[in-house]
C-alpha atoms as a PDB file:
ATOM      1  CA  UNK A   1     -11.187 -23.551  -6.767  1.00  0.00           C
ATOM      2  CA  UNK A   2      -7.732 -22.722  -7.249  1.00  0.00           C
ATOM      3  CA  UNK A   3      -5.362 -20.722  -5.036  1.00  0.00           C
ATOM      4  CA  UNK A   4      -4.585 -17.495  -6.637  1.00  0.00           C
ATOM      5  CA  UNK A   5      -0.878 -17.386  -8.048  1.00  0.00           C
ATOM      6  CA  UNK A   6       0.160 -15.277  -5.060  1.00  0.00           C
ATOM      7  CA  UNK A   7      -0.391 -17.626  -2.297  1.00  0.00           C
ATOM      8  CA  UNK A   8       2.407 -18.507  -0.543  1.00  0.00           C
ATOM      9  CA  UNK A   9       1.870 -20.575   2.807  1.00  0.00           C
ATOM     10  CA  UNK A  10       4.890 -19.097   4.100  1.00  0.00           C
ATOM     11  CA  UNK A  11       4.265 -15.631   3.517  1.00  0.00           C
ATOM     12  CA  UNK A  12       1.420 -14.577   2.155  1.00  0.00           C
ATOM     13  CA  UNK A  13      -2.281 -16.117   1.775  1.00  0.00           C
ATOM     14  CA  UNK A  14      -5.298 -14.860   0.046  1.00  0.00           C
ATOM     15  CA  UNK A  15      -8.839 -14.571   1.938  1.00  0.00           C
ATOM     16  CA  UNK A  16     -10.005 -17.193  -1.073  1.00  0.00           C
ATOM     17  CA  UNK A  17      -7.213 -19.340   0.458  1.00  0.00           C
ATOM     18  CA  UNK A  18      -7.859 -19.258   4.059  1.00  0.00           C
ATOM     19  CA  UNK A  19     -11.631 -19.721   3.528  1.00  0.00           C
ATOM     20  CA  UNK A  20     -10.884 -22.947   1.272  1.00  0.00           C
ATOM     21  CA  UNK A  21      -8.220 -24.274   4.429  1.00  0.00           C
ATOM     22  CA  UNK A  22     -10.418 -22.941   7.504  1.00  0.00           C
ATOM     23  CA  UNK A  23     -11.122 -26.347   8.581  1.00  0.00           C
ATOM     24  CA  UNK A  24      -7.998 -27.660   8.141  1.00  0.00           C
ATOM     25  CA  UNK A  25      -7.187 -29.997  11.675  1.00  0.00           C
ATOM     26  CA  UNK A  26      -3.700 -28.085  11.607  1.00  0.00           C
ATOM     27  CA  UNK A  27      -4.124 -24.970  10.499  1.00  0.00           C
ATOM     28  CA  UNK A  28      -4.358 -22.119  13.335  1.00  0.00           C
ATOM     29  CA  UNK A  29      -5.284 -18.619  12.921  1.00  0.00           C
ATOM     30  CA  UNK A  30      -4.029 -15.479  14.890  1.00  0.00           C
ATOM     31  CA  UNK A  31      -5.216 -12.366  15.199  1.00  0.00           C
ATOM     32  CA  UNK A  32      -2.777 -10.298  15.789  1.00  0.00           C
ATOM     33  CA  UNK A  33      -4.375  -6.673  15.833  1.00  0.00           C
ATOM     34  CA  UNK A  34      -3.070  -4.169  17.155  1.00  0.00           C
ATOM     35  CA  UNK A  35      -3.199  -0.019  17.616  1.00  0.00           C
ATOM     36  CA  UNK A  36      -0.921   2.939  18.154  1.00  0.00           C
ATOM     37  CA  UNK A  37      -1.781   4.388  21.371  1.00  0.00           C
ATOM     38  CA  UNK A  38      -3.667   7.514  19.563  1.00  0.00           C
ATOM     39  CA  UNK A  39      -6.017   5.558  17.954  1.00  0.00           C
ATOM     40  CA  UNK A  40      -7.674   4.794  21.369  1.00  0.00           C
ATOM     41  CA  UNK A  41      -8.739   1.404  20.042  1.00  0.00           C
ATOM     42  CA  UNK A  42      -8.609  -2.254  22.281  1.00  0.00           C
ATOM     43  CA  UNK A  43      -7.643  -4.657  19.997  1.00  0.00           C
ATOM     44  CA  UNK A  44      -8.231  -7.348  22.097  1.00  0.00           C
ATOM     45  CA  UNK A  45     -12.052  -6.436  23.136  1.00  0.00           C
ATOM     46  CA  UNK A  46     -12.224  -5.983  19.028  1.00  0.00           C
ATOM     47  CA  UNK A  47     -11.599  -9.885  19.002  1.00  0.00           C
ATOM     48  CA  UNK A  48     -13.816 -11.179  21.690  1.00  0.00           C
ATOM     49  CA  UNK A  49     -16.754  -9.328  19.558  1.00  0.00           C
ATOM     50  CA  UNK A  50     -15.603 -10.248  16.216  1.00  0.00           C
ATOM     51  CA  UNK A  51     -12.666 -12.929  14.957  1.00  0.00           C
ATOM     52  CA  UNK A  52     -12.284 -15.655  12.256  1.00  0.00           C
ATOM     53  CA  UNK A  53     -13.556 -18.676  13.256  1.00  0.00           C
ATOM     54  CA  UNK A  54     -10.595 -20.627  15.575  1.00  0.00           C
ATOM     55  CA  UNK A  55      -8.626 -17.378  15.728  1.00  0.00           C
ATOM     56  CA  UNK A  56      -6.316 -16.981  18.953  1.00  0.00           C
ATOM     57  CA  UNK A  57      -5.399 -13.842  20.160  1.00  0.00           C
ATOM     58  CA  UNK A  58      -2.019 -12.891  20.124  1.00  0.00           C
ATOM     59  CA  UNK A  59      -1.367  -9.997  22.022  1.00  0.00           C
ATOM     60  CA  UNK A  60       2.156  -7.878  20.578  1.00  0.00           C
ATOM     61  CA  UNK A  61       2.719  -6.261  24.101  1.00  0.00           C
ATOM     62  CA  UNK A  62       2.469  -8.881  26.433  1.00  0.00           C
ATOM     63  CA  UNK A  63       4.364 -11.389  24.449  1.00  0.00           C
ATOM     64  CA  UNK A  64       7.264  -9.584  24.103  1.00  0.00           C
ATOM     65  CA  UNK A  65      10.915  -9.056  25.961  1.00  0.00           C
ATOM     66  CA  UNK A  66       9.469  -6.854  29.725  1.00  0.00           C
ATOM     67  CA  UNK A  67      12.990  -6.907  30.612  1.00  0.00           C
ATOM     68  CA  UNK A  68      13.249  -3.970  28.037  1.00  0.00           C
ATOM     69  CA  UNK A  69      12.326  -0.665  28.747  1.00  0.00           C
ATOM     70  CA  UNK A  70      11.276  -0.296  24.747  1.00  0.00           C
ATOM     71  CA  UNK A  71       7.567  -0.785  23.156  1.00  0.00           C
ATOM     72  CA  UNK A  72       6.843  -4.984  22.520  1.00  0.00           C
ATOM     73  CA  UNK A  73      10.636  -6.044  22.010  1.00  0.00           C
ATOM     74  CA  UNK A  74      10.897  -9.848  20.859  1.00  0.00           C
ATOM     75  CA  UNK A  75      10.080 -11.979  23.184  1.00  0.00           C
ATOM     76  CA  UNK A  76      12.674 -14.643  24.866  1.00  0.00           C
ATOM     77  CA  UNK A  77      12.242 -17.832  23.434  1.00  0.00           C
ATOM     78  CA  UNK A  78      11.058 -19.561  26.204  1.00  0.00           C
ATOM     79  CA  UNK A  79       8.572 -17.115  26.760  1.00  0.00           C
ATOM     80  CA  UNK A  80       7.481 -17.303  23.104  1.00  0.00           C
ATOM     81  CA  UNK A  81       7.018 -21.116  23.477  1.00  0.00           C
ATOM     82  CA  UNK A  82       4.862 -20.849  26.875  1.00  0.00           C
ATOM     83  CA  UNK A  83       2.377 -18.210  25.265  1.00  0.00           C
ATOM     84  CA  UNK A  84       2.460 -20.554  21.917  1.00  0.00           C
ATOM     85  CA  UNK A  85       1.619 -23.520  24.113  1.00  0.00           C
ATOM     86  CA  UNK A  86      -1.117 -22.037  25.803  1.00  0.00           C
ATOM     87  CA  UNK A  87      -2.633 -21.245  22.701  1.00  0.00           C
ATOM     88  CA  UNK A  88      -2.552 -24.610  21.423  1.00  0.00           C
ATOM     89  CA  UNK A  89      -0.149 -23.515  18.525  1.00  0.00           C
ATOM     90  CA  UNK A  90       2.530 -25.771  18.108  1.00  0.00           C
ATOM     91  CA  UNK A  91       5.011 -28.214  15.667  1.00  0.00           C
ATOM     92  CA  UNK A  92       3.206 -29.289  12.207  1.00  0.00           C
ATOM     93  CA  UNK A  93       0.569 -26.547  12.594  1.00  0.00           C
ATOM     94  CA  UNK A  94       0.062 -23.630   9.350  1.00  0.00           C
ATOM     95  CA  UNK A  95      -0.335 -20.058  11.068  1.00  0.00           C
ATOM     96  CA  UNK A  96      -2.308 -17.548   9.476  1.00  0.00           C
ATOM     97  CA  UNK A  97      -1.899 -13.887  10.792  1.00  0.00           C
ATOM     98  CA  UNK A  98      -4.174 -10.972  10.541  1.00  0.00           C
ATOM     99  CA  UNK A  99      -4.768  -7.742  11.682  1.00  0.00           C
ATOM    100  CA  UNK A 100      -8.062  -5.464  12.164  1.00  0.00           C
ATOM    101  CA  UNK A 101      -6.506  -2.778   9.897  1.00  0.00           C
ATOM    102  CA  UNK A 102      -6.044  -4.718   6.680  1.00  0.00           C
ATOM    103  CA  UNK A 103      -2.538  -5.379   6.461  1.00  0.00           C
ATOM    104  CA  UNK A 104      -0.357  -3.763   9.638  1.00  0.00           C
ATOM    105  CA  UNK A 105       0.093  -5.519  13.126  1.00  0.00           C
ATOM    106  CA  UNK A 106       0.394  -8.835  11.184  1.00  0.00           C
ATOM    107  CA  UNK A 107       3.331  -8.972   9.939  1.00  0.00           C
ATOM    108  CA  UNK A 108       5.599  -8.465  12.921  1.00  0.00           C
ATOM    109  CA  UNK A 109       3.610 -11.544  14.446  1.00  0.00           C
ATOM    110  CA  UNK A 110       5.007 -13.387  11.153  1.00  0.00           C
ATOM    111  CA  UNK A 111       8.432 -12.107  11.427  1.00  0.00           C
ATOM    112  CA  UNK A 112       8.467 -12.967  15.376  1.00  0.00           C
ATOM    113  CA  UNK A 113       7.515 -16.622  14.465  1.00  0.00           C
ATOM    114  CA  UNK A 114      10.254 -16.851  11.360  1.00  0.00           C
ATOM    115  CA  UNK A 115      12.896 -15.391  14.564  1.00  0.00           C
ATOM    116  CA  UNK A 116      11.890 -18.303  16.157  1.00  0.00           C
ATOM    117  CA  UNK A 117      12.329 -20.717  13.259  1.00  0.00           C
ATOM    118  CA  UNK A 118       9.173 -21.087  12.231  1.00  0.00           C
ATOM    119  CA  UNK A 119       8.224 -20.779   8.823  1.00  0.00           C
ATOM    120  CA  UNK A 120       4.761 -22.359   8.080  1.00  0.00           C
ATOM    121  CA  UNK A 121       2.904 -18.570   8.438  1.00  0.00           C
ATOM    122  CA  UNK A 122       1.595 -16.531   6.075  1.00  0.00           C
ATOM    123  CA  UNK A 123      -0.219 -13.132   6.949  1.00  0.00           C
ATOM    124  CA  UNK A 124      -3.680 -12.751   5.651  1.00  0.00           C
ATOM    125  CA  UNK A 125      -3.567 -10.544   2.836  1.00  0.00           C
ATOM    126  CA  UNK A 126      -6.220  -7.770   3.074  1.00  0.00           C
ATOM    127  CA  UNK A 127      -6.594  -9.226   6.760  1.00  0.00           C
ATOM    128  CA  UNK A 128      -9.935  -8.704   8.837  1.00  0.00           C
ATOM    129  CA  UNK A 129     -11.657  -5.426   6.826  1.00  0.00           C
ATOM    130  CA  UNK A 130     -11.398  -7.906   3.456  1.00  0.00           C
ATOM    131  CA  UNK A 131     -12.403 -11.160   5.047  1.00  0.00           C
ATOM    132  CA  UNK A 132     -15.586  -8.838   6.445  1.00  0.00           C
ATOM    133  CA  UNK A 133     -16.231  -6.671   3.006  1.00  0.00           C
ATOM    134  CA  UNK A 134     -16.936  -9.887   1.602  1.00  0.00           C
ATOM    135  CA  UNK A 135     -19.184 -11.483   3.668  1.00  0.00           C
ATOM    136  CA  UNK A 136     -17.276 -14.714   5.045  1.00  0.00           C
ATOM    137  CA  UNK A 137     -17.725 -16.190   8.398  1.00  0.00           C
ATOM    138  CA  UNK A 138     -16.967 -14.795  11.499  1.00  0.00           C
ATOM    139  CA  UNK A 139     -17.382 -15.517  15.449  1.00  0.00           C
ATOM    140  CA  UNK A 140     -17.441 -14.480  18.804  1.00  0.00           C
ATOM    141  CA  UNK A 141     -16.241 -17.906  21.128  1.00  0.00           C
ATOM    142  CA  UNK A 142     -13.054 -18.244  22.113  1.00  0.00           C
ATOM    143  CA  UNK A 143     -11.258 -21.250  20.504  1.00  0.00           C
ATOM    144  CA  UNK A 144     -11.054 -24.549  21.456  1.00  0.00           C
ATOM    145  CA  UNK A 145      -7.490 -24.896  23.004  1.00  0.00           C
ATOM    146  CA  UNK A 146      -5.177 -27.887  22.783  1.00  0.00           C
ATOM    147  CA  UNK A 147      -1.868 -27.802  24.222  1.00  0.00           C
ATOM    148  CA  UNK A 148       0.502 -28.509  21.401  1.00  0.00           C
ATOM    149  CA  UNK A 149       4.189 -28.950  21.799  1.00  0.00           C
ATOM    150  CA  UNK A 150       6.524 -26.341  19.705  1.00  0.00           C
ATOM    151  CA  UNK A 151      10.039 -26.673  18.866  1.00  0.00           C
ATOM    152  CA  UNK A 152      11.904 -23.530  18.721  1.00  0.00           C
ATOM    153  CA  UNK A 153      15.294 -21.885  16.988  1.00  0.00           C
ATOM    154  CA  UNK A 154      15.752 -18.547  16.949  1.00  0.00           C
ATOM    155  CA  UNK A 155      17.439 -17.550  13.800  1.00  0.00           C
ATOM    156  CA  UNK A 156      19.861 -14.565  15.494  1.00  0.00           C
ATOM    157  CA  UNK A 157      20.279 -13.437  12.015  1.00  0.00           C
ATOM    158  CA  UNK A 158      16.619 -12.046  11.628  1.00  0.00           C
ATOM    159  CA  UNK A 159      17.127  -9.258  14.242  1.00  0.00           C
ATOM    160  CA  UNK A 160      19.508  -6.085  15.032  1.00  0.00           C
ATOM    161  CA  UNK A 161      20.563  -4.066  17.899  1.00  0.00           C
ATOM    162  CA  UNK A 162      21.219  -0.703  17.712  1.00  0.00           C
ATOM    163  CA  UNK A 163      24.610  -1.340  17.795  1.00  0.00           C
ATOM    164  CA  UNK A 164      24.864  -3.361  14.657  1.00  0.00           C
ATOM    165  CA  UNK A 165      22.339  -0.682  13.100  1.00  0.00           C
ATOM    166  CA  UNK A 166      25.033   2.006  14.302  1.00  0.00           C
ATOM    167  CA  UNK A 167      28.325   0.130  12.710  1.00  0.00           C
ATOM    168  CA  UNK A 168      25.867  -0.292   8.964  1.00  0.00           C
ATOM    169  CA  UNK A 169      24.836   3.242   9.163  1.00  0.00           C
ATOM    170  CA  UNK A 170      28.486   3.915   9.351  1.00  0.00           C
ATOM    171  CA  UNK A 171      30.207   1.562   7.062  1.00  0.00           C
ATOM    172  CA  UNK A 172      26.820   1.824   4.418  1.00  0.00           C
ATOM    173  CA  UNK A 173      27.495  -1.160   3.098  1.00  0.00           C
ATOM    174  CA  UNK A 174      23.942  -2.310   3.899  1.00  0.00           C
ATOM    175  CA  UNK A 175      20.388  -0.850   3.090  1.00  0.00           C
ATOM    176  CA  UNK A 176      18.753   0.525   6.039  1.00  0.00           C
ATOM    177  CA  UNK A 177      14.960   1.050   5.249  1.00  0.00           C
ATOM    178  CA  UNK A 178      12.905   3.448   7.233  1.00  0.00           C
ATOM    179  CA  UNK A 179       8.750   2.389   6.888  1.00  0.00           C
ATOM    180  CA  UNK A 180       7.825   5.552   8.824  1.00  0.00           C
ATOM    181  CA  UNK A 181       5.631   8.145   6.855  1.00  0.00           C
ATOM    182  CA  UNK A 182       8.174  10.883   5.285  1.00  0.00           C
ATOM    183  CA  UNK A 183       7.345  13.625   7.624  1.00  0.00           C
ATOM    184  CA  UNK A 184       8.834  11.412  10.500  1.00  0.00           C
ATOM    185  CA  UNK A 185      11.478  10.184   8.238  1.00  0.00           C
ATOM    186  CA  UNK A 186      12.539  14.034   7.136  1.00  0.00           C
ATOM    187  CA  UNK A 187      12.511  15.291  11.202  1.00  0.00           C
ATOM    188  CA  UNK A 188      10.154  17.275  10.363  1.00  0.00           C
ATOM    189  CA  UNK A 189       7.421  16.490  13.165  1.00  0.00           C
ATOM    190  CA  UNK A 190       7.296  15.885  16.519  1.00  0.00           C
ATOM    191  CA  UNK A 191       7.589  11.537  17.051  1.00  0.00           C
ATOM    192  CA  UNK A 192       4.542  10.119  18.691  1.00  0.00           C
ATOM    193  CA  UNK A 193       6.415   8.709  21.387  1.00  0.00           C
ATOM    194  CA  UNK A 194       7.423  11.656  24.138  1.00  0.00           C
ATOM    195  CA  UNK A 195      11.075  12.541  24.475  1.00  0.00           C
ATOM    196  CA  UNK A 196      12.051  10.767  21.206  1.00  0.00           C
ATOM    197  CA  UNK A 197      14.432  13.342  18.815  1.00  0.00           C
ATOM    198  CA  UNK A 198      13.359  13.823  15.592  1.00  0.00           C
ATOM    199  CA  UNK A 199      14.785  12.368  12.176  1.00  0.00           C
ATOM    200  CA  UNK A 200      16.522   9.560  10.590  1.00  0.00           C
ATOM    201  CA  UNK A 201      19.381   6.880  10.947  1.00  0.00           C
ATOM    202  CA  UNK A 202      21.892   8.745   8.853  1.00  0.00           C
ATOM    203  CA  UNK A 203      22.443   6.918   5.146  1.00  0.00           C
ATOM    204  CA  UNK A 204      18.979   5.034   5.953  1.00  0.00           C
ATOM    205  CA  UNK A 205      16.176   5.320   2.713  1.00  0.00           C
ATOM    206  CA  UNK A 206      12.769   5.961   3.557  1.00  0.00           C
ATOM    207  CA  UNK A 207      10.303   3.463   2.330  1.00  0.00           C
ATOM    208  CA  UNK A 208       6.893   4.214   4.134  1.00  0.00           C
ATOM    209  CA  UNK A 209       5.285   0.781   4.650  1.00  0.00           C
ATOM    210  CA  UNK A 210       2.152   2.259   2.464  1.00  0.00           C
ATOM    211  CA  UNK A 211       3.878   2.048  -0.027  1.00  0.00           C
ATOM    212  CA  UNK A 212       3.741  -1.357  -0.506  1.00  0.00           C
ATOM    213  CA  UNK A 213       0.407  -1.615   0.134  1.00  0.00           C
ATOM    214  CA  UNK A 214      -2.967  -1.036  -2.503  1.00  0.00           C
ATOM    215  CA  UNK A 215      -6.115   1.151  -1.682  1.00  0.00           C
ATOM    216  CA  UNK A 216      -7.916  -1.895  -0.044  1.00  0.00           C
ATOM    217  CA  UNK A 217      -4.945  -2.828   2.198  1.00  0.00           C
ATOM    218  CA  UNK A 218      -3.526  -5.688   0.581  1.00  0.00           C
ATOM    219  CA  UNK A 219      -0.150  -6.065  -0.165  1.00  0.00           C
ATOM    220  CA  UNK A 220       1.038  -4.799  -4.256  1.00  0.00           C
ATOM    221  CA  UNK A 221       2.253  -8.028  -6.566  1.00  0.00           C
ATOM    222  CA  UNK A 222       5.883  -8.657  -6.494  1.00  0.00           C
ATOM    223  CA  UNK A 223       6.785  -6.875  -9.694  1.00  0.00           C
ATOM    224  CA  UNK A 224       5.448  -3.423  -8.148  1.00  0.00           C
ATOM    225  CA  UNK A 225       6.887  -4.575  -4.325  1.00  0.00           C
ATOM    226  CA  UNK A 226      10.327  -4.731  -6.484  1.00  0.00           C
ATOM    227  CA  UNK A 227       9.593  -1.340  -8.246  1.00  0.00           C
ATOM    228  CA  UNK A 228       8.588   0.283  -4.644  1.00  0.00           C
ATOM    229  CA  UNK A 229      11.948  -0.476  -2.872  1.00  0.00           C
ATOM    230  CA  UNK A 230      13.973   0.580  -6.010  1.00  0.00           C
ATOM    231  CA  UNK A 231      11.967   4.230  -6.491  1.00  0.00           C
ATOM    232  CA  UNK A 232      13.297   4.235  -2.656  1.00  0.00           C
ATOM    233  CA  UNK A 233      16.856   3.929  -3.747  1.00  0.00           C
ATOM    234  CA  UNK A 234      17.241   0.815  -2.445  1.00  0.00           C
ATOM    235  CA  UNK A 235      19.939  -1.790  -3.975  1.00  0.00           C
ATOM    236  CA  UNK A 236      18.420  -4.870  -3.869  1.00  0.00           C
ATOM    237  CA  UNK A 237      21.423  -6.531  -4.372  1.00  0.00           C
ATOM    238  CA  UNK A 238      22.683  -5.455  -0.986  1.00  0.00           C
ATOM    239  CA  UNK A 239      21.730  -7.235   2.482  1.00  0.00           C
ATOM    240  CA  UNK A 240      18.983  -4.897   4.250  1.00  0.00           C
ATOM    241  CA  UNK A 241      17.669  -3.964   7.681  1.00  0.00           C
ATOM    242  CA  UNK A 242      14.357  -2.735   8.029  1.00  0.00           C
ATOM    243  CA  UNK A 243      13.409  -0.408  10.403  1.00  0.00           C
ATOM    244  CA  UNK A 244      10.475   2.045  11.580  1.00  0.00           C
ATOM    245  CA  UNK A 245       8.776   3.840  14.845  1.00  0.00           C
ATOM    246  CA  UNK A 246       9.217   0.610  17.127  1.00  0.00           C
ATOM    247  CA  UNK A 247       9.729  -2.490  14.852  1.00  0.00           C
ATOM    248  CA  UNK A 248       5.837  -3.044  14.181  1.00  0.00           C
ATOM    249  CA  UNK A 249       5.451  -1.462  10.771  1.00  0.00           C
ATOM    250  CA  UNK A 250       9.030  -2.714   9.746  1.00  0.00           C
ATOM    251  CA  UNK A 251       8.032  -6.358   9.465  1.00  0.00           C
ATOM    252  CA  UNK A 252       5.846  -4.981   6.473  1.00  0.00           C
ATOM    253  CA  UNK A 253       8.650  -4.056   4.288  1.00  0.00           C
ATOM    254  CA  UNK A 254      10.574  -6.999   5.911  1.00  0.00           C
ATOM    255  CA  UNK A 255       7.481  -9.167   4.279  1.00  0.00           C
ATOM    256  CA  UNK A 256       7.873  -7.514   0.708  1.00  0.00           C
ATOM    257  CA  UNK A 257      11.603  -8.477   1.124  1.00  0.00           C
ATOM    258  CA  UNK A 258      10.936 -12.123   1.603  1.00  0.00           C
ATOM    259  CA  UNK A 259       7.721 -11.871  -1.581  1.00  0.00           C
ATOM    260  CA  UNK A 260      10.490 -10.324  -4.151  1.00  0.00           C
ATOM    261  CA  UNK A 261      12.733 -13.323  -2.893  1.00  0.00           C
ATOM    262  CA  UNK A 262      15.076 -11.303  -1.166  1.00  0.00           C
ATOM    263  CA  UNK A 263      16.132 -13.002   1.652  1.00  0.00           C
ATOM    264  CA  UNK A 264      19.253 -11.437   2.958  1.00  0.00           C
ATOM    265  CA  UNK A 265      17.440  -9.085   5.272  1.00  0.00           C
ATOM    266  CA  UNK A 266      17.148  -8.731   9.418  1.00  0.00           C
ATOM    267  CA  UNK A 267      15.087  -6.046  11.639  1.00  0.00           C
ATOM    268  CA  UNK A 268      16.099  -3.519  13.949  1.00  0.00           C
ATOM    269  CA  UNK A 269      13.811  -4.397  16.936  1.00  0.00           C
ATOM    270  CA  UNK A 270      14.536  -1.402  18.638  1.00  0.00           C
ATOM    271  CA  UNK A 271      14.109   0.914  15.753  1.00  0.00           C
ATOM    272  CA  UNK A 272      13.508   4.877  16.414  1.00  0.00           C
ATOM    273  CA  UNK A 273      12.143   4.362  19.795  1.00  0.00           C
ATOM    274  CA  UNK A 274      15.480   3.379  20.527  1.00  0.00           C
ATOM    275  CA  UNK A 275      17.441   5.242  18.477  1.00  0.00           C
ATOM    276  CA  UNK A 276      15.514   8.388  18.557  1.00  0.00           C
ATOM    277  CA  UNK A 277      15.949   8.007  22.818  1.00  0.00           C
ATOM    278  CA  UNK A 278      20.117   8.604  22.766  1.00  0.00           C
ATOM    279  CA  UNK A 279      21.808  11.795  22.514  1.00  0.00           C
ATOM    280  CA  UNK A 280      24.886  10.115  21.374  1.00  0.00           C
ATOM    281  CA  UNK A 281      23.642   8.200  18.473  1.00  0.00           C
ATOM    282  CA  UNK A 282      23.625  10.394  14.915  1.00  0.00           C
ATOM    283  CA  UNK A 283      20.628  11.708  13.295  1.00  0.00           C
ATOM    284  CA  UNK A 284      20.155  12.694   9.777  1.00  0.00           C
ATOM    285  CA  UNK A 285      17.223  15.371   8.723  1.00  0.00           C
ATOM    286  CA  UNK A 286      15.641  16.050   5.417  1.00  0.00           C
END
């Protein structure tokens, strides 16, 4: 069979593909599922009942920066290559990402692996609900782990602090792009995260990760990706930071950046949980 014309080993991979590579000796799958406290879901019991066949766990929380008070920061690379190592994911290997929602957690896994230099990953289009609807394989063991050496680079050009984020807002020479739903966006509901003000960075677009996404939770072809982040207002031409509630759904639009062959684009890790947190910092409404 052939791969459908959207399958892209470094960003994006049908179900059709993975099930034609799932016994690939270097391929390695992660799930990387993962919940907003209000859905009172444990994504990590969720695997242990119910994975891909070979699928490691990787867990957004705990493999992240603790020396940050913020929600699953990026993780120090030497931290990053311990956790890696342990699960037996390493130099030469394909990653495959998914998520229990279709297509959400997922792609901040792949953006935290192309921070580290990697770029053999794709996210699972459609993820775990499409690989289920139609009937493949699926498992309860854990995997069989191998330690595997990594070699890692972070590319410092991938990521944002808020200060960077504050100096584009101001000079708006760059596209900021908010995936938060519009009501967030606009101020005009309370943030999920206590103490958090509401609104936007000021001269940020808002781009709600949905968006980019069809009814069954797969990602939209790159001619409609394209026609998304221009009905936003967004000049493509420009270089872009993404941005959302805490750098989770941001990675999304980040991924339709890198699928229209945008490239010049980086994430603000901290995104509204950070920004939303100082009384100093500017917010826009409406």
């Amino acid at each position: 069979m052939t791969p459908a014309p959207q399958d892209d080993p470094k960003t994006l991979v049908s179900t059709e593909w993975l099930a034609q590579h799932l016994k690939d000796p270097d391929l390695r799958i992660i799930d990387a599922s993962w919940h907003m406290p209000a859905a009172a879901r444990d994504a990590r019991a969720e695997y242990n009942s119910t994975h891909i066949p070979g699928a490691r766990f990787f867990d957004i929380d705990e493999i992240s920066d603790h020396r940050s008070d913020l929600p699953h920061m990026a993780p120090p690379v030497e931290k990053f290559i311990s956790r890696m190592r342990a699960m037996g994911i390493g130099d030469g290997h394909q990653v495959v990402v998914y998520d229990s929602t279709g297509l959400f957690s997922a792609a901040r896994v792949w953006w935290t692996f192309r921070l580290m230099g990697k770029t053999d990953v794709a996210v699972l289009d459609g993820g775990l609900p499409k690989w289920l609807a139609e009937g493949r394989e699926v498992e309860d063991m854990p995997p069989v782990v191998r330690d595997r050496h990594i070699t890692v680079q972070r590319q410092s050009g991938l990521v944002k602090d808020v200060t960077q984020v504050a100096s584009a807002s101001k000079l708006a020479q760059v596209e900021i792009i908010d995936a938060r739903a519009a009501p967030r966006f606009k101020g005009e509901v309370a943030e999920p995260r206590a103490g958090l003000r509401s609104g936007h960075i000021p001269n940020s677009k808002n781009l709600p990760f949905g968006n980019l996404l069809n009814d069954n939770g797969t990602m939209k072809a790159p001619p409609a990706l394209k026609a998304a982040f221009e009905t936003a207002g967004v000049d493509l031409s420009r270089p872009v930071i993404t941005t959302c509630g805490s750098g989770v759904t941001a990675a999304i639009l980040s991924l339709g950046l890198e699928r229209i062959g945008h490239r010049n684009h980086a994430l603000y890790d901290g995104s509204w949980s950070e920004w939303g947190m100082f009384d100093d910092l500017p917010i826009a409404k409406g």
